[in-house]
C-alpha atoms as a PDB file:
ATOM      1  CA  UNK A   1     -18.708-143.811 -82.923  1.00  0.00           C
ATOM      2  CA  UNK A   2     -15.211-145.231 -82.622  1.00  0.00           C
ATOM      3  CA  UNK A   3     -16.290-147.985 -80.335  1.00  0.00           C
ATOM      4  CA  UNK A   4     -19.377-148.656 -82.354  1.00  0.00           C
ATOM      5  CA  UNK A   5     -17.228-149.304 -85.325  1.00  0.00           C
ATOM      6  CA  UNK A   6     -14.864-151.457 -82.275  1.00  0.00           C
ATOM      7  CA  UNK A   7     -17.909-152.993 -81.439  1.00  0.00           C
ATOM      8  CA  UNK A   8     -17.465-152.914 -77.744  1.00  0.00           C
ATOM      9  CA  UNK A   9     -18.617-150.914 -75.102  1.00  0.00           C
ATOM     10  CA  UNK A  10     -17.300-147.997 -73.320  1.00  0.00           C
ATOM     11  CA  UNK A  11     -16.571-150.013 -70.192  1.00  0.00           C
ATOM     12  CA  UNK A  12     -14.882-152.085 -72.523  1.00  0.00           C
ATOM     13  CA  UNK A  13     -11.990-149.277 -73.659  1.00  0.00           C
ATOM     14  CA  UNK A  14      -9.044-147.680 -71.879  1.00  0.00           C
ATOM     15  CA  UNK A  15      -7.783-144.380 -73.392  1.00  0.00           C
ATOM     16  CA  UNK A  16      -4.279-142.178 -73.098  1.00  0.00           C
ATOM     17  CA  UNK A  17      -4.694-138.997 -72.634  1.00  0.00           C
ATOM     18  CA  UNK A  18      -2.271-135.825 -72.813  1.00  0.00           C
ATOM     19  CA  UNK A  19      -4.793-132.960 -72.391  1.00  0.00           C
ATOM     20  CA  UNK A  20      -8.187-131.487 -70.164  1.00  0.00           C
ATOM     21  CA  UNK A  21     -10.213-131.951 -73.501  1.00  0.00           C
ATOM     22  CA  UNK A  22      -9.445-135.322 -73.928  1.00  0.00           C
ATOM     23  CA  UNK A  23      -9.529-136.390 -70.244  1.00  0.00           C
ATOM     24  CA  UNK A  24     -13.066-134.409 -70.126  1.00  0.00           C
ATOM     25  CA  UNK A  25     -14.296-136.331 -73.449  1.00  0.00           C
ATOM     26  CA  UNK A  26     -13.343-139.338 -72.248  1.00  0.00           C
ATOM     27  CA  UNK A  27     -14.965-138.840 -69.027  1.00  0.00           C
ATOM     28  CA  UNK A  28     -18.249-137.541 -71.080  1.00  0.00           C
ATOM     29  CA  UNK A  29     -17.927-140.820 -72.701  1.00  0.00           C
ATOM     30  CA  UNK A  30     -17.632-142.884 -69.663  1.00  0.00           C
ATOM     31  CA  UNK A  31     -14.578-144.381 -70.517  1.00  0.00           C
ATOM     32  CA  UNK A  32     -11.983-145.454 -68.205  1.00  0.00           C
ATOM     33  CA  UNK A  33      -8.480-143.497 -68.945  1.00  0.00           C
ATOM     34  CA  UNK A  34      -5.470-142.771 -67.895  1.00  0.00           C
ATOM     35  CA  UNK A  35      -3.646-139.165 -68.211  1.00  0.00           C
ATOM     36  CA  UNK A  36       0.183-138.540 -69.530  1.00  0.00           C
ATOM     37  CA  UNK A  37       1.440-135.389 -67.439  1.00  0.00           C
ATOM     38  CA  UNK A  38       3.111-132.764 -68.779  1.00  0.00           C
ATOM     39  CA  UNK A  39       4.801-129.016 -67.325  1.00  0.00           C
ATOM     40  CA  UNK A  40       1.237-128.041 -68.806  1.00  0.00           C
ATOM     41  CA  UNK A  41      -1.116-129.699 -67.170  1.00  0.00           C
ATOM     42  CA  UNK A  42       0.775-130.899 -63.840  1.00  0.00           C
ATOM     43  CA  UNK A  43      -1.168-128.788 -61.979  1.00  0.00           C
ATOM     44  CA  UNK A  44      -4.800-129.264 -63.507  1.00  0.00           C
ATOM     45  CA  UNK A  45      -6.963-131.867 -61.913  1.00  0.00           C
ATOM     46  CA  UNK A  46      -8.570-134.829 -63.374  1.00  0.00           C
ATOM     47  CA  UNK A  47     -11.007-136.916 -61.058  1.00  0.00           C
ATOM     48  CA  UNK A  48     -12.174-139.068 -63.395  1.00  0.00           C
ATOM     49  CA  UNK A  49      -8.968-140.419 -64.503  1.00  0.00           C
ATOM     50  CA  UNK A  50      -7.658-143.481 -63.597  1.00  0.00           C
ATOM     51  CA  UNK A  51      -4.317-141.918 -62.499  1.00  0.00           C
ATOM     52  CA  UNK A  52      -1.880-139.659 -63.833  1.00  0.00           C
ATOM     53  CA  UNK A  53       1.613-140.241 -65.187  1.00  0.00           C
ATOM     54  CA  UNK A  54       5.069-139.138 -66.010  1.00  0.00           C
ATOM     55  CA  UNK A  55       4.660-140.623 -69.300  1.00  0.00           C
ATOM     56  CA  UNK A  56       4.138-144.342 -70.535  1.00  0.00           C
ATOM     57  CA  UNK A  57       7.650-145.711 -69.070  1.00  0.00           C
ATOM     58  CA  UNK A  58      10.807-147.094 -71.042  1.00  0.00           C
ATOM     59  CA  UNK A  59      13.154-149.948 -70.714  1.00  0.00           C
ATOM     60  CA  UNK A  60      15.588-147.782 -68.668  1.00  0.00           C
ATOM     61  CA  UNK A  61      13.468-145.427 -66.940  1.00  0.00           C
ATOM     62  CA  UNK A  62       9.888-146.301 -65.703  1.00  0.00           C
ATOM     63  CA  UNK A  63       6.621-144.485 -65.893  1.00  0.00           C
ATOM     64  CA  UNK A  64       6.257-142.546 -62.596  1.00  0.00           C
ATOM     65  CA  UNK A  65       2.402-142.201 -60.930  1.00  0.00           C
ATOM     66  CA  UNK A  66       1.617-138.955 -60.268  1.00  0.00           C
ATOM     67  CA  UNK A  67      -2.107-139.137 -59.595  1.00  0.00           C
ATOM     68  CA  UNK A  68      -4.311-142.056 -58.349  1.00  0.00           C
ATOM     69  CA  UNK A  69      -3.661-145.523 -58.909  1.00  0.00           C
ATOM     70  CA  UNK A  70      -0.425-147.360 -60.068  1.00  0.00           C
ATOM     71  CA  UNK A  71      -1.376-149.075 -62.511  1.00  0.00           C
ATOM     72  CA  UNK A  72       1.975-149.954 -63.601  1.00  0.00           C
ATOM     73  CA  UNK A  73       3.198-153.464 -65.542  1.00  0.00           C
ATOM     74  CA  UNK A  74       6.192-155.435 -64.268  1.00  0.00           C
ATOM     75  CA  UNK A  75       8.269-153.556 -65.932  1.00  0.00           C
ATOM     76  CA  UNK A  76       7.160-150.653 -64.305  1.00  0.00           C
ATOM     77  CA  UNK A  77       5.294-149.324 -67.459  1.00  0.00           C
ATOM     78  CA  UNK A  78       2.268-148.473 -68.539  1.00  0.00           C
ATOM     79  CA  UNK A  79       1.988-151.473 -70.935  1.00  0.00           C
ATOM     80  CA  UNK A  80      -1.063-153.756 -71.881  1.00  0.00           C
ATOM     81  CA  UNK A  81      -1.513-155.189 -68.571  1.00  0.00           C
ATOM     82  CA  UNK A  82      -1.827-151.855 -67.441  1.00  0.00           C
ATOM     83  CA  UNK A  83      -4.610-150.958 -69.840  1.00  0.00           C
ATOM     84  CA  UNK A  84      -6.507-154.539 -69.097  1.00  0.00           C
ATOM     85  CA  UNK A  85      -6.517-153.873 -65.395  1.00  0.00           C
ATOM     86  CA  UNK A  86      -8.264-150.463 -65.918  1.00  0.00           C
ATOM     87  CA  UNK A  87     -10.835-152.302 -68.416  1.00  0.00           C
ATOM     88  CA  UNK A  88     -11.727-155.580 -65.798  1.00  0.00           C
ATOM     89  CA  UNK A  89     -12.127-153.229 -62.931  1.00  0.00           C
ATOM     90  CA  UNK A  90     -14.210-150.845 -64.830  1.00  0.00           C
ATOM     91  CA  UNK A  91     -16.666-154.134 -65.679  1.00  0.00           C
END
């Protein structure tokens, strides 16, 4: 529904993701995403996702890949660059 109201397509959208639920929803809804680590779900696995991270990056301390592809902006964040790389090679 949220794209509809978007108007673009699911191949069109990159989501964020800090949980299984949300990784799995977003998978459902074959949209490309990317999954924020935590001491929670570290260990769990999520194939679908684009890669795992640390956490989105700062200034002073960048976003480190702890799953699949780095995706990472110049500044070594997950910025969006990082999102518009997942959408292109998703089309």
């Amino acid at each position: 529904m949220a794209l509809r109201d978007l108007g673009i397509e699911a191949d069109q959208a990159v989501v964020i993701k800090d949980s299984g639920s949300g990784a799995q929803a977003a998978a459902a809804a074959k949209i490309g995403h990317i999954v924020t680590l935590s001491h929670f779900t570290r260990d769990h696995s999520f194939p679908n996702a684009v890669c795992g991270v640390s956490d989105l990056g700062e200034p002073d301390k960048p976003a480190v890949v702890l799953d699949g592809q780095d995706i990472r902006d110049a500044r070594e964040g997950i910025g969006v660059a990082s999102l518009d790389r997942v959408a292109t090679a998703r089309r």
